[in-house]
ModelCIF file with pLDDT and N, C-alpha, C, O atoms, coordinates in Angstrom:
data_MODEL
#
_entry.id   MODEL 
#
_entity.id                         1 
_entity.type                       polymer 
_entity.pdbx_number_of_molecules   1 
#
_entity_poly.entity_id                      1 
_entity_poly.type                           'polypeptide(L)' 
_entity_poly.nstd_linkage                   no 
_entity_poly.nstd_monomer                   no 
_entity_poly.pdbx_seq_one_letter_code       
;(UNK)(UNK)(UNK)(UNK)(UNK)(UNK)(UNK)(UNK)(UNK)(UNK)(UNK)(UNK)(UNK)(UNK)(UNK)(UNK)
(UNK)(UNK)(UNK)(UNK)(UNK)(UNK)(UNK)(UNK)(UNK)(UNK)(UNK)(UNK)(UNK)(UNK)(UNK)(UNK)
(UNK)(UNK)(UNK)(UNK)(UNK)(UNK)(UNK)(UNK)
;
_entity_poly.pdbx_seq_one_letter_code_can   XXXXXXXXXXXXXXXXXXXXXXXXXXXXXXXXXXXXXXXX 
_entity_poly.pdbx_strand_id                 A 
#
loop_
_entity_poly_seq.entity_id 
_entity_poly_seq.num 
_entity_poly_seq.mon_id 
_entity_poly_seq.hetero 
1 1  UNK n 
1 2  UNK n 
1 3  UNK n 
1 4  UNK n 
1 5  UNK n 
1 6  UNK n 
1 7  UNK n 
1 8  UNK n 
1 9  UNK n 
1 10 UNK n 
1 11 UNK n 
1 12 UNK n 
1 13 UNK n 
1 14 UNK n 
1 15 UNK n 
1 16 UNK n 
1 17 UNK n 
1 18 UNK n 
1 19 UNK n 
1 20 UNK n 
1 21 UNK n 
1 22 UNK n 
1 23 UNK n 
1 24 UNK n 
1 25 UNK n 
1 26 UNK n 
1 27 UNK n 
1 28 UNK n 
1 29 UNK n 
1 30 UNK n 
1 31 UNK n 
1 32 UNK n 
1 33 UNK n 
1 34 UNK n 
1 35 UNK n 
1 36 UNK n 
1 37 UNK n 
1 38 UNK n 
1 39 UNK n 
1 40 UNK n 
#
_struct_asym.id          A 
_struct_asym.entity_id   1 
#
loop_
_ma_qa_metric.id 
_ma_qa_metric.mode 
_ma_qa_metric.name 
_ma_qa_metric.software_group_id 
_ma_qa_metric.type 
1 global pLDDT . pLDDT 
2 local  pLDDT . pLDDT 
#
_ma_qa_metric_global.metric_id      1 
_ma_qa_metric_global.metric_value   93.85 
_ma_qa_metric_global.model_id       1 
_ma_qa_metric_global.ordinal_id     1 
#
loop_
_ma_qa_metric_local.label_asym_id 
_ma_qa_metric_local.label_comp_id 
_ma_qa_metric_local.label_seq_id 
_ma_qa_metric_local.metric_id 
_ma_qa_metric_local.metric_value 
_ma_qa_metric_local.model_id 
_ma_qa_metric_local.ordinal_id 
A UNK 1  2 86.00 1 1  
A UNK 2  2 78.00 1 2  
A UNK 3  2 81.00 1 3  
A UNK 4  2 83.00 1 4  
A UNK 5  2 82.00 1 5  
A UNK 6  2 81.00 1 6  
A UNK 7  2 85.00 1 7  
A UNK 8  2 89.00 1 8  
A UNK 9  2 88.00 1 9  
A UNK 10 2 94.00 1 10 
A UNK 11 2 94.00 1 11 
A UNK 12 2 94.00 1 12 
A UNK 13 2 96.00 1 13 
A UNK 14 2 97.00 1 14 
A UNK 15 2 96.00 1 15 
A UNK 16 2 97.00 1 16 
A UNK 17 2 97.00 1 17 
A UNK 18 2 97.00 1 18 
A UNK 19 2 97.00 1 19 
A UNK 20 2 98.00 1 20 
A UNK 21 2 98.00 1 21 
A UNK 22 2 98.00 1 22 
A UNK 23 2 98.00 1 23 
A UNK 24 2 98.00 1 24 
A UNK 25 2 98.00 1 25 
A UNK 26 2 97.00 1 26 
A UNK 27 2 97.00 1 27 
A UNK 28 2 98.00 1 28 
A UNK 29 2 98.00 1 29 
A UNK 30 2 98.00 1 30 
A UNK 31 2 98.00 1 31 
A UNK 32 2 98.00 1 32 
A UNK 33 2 97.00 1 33 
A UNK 34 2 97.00 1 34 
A UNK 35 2 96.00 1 35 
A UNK 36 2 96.00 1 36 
A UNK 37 2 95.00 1 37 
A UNK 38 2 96.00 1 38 
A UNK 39 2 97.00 1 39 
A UNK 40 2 96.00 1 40 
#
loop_
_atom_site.group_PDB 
_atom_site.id 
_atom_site.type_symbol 
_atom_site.label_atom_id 
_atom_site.label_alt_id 
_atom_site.label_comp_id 
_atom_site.label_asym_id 
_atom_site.label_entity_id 
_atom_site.label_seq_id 
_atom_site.pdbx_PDB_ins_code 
_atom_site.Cartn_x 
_atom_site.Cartn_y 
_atom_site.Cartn_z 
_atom_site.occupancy 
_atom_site.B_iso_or_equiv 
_atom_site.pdbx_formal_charge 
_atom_site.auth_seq_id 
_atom_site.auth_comp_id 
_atom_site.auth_asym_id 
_atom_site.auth_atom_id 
_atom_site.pdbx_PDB_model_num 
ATOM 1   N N  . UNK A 1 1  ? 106.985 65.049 10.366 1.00 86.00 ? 1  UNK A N  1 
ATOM 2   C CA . UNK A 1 1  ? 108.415 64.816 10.466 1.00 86.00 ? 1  UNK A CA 1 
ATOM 3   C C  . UNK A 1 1  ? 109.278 65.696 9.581  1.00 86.00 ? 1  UNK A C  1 
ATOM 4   O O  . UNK A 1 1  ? 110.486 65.548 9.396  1.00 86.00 ? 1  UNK A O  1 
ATOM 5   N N  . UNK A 1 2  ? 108.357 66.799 8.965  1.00 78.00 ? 2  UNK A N  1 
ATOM 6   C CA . UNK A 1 2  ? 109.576 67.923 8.355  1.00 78.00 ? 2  UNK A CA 1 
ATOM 7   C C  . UNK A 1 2  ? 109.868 67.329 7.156  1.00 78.00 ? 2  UNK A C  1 
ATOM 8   O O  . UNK A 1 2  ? 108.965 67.175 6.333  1.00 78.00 ? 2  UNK A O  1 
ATOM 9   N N  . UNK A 1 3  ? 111.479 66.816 6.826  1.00 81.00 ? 3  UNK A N  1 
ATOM 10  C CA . UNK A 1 3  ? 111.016 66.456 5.625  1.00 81.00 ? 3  UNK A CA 1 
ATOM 11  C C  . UNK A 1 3  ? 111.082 65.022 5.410  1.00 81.00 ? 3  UNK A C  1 
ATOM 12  O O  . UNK A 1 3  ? 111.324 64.602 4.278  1.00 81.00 ? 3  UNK A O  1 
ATOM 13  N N  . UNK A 1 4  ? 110.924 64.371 6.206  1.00 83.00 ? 4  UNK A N  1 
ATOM 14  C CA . UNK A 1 4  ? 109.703 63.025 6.533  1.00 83.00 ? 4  UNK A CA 1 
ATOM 15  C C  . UNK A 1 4  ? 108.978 62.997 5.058  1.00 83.00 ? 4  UNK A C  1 
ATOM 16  O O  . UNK A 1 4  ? 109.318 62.373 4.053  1.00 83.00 ? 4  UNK A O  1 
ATOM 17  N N  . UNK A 1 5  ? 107.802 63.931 5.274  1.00 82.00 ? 5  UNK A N  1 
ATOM 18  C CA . UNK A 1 5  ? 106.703 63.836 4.798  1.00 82.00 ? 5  UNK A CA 1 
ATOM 19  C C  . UNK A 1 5  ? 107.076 64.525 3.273  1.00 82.00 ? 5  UNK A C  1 
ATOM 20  O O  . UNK A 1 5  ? 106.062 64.951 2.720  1.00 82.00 ? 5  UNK A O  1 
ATOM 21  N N  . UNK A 1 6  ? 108.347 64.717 2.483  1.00 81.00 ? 6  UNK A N  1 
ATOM 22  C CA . UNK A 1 6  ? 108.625 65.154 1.580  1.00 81.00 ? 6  UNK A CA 1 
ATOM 23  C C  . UNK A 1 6  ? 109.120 64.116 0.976  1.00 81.00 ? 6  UNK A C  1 
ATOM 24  O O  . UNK A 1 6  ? 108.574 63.582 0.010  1.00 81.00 ? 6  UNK A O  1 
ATOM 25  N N  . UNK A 1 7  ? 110.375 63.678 1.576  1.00 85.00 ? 7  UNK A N  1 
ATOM 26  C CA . UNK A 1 7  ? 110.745 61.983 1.248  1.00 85.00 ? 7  UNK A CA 1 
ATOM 27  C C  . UNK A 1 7  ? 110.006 60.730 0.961  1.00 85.00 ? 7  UNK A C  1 
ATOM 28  O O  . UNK A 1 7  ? 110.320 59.851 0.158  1.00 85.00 ? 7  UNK A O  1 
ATOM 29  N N  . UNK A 1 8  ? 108.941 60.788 1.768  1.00 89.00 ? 8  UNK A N  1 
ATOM 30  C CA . UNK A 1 8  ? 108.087 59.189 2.163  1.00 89.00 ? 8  UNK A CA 1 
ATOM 31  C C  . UNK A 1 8  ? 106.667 59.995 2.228  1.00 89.00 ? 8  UNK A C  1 
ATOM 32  O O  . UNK A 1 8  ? 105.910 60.083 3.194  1.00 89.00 ? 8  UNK A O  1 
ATOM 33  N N  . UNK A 1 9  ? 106.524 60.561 0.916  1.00 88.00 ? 9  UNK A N  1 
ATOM 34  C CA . UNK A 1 9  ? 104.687 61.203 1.203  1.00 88.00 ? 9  UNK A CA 1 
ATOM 35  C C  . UNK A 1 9  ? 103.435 60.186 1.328  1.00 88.00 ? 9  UNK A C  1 
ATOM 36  O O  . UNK A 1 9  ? 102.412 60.262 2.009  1.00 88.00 ? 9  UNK A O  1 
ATOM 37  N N  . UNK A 1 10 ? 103.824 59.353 0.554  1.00 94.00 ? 10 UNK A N  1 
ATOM 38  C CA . UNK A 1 10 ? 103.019 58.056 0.607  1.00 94.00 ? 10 UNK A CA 1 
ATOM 39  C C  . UNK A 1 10 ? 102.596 57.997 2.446  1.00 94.00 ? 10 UNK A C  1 
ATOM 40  O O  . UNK A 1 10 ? 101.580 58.325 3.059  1.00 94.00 ? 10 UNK A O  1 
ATOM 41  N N  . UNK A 1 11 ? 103.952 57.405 2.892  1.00 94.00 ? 11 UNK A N  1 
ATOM 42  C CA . UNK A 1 11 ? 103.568 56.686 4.660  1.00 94.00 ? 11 UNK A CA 1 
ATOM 43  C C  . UNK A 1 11 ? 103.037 58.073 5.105  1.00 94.00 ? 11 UNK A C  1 
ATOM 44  O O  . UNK A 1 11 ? 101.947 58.105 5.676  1.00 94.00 ? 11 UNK A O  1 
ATOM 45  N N  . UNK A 1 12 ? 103.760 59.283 4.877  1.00 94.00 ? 12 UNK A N  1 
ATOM 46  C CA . UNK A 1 12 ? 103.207 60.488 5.674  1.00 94.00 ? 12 UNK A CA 1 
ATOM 47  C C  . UNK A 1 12 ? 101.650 60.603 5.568  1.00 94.00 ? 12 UNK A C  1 
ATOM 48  O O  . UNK A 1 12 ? 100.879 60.821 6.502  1.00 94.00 ? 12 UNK A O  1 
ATOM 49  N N  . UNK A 1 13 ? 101.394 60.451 4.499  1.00 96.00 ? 13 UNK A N  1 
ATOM 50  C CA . UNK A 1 13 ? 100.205 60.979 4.212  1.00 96.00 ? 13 UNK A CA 1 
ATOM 51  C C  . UNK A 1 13 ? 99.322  59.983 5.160  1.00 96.00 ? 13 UNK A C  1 
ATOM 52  O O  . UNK A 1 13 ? 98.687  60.518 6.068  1.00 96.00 ? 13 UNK A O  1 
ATOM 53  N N  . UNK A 1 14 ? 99.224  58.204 4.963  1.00 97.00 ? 14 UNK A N  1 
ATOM 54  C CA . UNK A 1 14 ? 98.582  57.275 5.625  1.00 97.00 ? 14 UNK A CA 1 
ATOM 55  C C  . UNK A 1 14 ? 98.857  57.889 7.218  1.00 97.00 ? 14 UNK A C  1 
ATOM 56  O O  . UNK A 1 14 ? 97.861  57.938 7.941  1.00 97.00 ? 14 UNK A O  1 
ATOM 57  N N  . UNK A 1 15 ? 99.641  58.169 7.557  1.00 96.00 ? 15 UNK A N  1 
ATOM 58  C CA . UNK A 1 15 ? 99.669  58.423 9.106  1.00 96.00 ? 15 UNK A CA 1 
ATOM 59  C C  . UNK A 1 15 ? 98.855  59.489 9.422  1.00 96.00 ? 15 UNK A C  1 
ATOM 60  O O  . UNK A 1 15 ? 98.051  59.557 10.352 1.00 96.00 ? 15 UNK A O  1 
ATOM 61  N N  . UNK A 1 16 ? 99.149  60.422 8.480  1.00 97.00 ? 16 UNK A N  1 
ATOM 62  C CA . UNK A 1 16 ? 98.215  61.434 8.682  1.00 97.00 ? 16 UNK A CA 1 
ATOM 63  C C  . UNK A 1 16 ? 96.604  60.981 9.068  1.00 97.00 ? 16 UNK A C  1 
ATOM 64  O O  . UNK A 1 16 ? 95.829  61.186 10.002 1.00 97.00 ? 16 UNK A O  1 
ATOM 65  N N  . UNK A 1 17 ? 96.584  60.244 7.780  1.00 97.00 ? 17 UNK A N  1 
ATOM 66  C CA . UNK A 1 17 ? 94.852  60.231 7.963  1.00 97.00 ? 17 UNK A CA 1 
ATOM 67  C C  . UNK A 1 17 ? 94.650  59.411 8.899  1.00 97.00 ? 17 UNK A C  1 
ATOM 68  O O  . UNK A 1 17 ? 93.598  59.656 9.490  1.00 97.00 ? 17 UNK A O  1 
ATOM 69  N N  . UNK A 1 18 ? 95.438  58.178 9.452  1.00 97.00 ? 18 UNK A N  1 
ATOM 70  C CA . UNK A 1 18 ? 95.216  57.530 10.597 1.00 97.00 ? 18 UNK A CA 1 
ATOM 71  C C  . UNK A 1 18 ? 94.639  58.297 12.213 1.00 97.00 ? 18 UNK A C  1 
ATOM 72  O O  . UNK A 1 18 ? 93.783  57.941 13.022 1.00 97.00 ? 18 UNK A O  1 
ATOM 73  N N  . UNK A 1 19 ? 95.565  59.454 12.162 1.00 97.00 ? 19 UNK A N  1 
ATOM 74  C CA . UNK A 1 19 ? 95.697  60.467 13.192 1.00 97.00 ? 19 UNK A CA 1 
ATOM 75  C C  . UNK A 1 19 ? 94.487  61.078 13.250 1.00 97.00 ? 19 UNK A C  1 
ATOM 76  O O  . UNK A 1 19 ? 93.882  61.182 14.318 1.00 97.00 ? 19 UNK A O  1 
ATOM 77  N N  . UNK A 1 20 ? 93.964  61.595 11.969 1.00 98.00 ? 20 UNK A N  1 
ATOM 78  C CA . UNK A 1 20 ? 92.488  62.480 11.577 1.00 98.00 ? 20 UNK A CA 1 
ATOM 79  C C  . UNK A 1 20 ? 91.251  61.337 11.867 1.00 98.00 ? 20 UNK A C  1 
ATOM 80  O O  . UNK A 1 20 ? 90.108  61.750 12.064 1.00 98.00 ? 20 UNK A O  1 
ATOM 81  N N  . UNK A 1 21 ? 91.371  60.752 11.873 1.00 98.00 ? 21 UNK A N  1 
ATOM 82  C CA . UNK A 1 21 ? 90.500  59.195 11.748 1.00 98.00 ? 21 UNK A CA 1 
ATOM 83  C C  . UNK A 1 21 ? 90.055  59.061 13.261 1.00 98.00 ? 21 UNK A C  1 
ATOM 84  O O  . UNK A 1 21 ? 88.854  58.994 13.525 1.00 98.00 ? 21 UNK A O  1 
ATOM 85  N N  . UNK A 1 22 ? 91.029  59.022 14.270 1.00 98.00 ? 22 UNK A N  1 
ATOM 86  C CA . UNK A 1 22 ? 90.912  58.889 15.343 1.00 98.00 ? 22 UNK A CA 1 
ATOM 87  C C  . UNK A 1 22 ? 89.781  59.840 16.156 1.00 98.00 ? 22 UNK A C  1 
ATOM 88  O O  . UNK A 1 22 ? 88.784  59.674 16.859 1.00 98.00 ? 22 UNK A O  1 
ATOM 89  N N  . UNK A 1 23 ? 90.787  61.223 15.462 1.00 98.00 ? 23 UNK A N  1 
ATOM 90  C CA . UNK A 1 23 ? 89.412  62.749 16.032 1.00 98.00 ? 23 UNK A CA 1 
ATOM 91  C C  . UNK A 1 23 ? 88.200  62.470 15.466 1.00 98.00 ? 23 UNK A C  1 
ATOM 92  O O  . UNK A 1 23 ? 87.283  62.479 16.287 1.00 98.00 ? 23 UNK A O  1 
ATOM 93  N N  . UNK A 1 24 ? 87.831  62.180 14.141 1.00 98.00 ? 24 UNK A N  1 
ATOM 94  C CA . UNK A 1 24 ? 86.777  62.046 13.912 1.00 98.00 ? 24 UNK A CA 1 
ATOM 95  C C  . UNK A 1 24 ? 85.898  60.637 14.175 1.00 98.00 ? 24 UNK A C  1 
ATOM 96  O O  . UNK A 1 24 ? 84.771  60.644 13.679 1.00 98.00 ? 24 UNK A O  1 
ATOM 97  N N  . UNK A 1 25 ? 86.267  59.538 14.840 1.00 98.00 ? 25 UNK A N  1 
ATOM 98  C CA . UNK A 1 25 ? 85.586  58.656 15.534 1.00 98.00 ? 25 UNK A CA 1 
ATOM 99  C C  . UNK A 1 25 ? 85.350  58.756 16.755 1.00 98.00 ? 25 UNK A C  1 
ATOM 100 O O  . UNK A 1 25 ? 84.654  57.905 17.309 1.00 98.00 ? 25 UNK A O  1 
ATOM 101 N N  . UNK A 1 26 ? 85.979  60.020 17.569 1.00 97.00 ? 26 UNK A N  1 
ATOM 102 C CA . UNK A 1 26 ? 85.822  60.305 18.762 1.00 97.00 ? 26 UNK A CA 1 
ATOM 103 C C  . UNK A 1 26 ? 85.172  61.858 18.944 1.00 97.00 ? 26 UNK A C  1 
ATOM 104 O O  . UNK A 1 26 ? 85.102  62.570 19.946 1.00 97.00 ? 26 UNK A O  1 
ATOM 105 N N  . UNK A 1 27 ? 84.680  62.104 17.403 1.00 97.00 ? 27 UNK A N  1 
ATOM 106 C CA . UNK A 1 27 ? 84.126  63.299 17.513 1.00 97.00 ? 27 UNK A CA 1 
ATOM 107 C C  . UNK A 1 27 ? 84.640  64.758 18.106 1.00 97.00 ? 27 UNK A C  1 
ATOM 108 O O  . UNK A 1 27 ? 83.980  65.735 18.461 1.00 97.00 ? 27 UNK A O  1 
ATOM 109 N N  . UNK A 1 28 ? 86.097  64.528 18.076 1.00 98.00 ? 28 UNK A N  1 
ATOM 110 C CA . UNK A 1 28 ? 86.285  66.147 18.164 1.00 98.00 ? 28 UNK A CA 1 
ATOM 111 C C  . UNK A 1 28 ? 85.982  66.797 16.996 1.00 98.00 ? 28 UNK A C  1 
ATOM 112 O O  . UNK A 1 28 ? 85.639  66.292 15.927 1.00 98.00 ? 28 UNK A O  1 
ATOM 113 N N  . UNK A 1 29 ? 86.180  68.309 17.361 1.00 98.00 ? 29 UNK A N  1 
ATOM 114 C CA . UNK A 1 29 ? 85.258  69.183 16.295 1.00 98.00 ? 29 UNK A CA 1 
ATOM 115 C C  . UNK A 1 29 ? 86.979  70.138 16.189 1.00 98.00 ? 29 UNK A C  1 
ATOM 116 O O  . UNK A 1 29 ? 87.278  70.693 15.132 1.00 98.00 ? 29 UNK A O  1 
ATOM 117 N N  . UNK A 1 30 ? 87.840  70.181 17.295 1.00 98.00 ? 30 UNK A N  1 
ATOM 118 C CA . UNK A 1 30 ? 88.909  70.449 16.903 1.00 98.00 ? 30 UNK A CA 1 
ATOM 119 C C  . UNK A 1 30 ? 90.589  69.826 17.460 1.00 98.00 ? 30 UNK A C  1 
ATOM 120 O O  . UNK A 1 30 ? 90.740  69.308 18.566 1.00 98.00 ? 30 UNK A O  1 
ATOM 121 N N  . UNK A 1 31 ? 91.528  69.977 16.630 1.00 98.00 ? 31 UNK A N  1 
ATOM 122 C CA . UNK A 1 31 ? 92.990  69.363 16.935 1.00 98.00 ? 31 UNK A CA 1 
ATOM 123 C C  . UNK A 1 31 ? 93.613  70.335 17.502 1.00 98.00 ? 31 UNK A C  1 
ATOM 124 O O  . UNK A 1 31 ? 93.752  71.363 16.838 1.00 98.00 ? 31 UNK A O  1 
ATOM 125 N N  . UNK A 1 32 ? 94.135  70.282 18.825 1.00 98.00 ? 32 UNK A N  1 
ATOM 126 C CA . UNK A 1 32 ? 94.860  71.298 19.039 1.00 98.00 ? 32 UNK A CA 1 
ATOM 127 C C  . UNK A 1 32 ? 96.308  70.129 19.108 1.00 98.00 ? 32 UNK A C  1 
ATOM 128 O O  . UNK A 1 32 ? 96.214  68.903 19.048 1.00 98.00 ? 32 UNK A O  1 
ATOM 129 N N  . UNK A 1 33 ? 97.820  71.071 19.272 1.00 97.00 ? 33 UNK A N  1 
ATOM 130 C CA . UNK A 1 33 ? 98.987  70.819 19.499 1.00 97.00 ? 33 UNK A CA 1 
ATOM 131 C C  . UNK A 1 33 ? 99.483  71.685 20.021 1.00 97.00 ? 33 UNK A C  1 
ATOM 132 O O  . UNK A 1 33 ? 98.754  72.654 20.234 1.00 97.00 ? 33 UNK A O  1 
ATOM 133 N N  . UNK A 1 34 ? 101.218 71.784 20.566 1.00 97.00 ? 34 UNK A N  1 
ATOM 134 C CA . UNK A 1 34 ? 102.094 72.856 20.457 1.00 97.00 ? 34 UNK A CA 1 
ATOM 135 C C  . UNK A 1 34 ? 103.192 73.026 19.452 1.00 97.00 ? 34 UNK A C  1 
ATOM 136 O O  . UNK A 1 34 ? 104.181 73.759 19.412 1.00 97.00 ? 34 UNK A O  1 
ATOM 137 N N  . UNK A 1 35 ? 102.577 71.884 18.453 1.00 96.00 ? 35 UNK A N  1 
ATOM 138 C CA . UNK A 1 35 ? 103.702 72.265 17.253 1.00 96.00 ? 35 UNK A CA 1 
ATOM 139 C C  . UNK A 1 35 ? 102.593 72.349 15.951 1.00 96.00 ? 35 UNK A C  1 
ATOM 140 O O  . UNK A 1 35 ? 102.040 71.477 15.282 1.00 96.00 ? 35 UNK A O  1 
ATOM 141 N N  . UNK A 1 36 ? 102.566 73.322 15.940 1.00 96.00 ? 36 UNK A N  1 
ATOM 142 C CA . UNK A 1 36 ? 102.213 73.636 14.196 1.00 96.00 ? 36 UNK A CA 1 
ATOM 143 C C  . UNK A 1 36 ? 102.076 72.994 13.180 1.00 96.00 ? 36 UNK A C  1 
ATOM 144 O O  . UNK A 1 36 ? 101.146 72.642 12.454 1.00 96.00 ? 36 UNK A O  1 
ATOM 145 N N  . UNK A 1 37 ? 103.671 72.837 13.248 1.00 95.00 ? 37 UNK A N  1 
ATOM 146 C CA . UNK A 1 37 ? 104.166 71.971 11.897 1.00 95.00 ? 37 UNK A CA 1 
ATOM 147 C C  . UNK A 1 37 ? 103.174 70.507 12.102 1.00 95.00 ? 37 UNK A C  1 
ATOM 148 O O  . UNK A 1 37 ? 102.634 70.173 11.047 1.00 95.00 ? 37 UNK A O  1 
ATOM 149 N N  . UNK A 1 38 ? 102.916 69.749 13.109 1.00 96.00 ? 38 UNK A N  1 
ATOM 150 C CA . UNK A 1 38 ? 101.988 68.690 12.759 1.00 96.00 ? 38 UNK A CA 1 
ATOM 151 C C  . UNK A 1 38 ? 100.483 68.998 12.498 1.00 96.00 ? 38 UNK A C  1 
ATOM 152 O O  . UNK A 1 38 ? 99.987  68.305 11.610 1.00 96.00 ? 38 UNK A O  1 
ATOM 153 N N  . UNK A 1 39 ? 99.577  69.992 13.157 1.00 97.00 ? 39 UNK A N  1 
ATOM 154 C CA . UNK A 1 39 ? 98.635  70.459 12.358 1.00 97.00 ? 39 UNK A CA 1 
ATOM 155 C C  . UNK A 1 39 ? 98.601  70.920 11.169 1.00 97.00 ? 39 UNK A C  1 
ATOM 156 O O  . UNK A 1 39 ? 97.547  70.838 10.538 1.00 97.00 ? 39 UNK A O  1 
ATOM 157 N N  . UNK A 1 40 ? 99.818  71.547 10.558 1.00 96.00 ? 40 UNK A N  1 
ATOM 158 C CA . UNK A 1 40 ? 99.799  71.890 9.329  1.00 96.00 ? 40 UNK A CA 1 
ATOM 159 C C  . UNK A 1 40 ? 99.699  71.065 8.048  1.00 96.00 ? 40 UNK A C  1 
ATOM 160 O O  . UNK A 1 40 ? 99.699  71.625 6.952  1.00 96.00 ? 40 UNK A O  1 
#
């Protein structure tokens, strides 16, 4: 969320790993998007 995740790093961060959590219980090996900024 830009600067979301500068303001509220705490929730950013938990969402994050929620998101990563998912690929790795479903075993992808990679994340694709068309925005950057959320892989980044």
């Amino acid at each position: 969320g830009g600067t979301f995740s500068v303001n509220e790093p705490e929730l950013s961060t938990k969402m994050g790993r929620d998101r990563i959590a998912d690929h790795l219980a479903h075993d992808s090996e990679i994340i694709t998007s068309g925005d950057m900024s959320c892989l980044m």
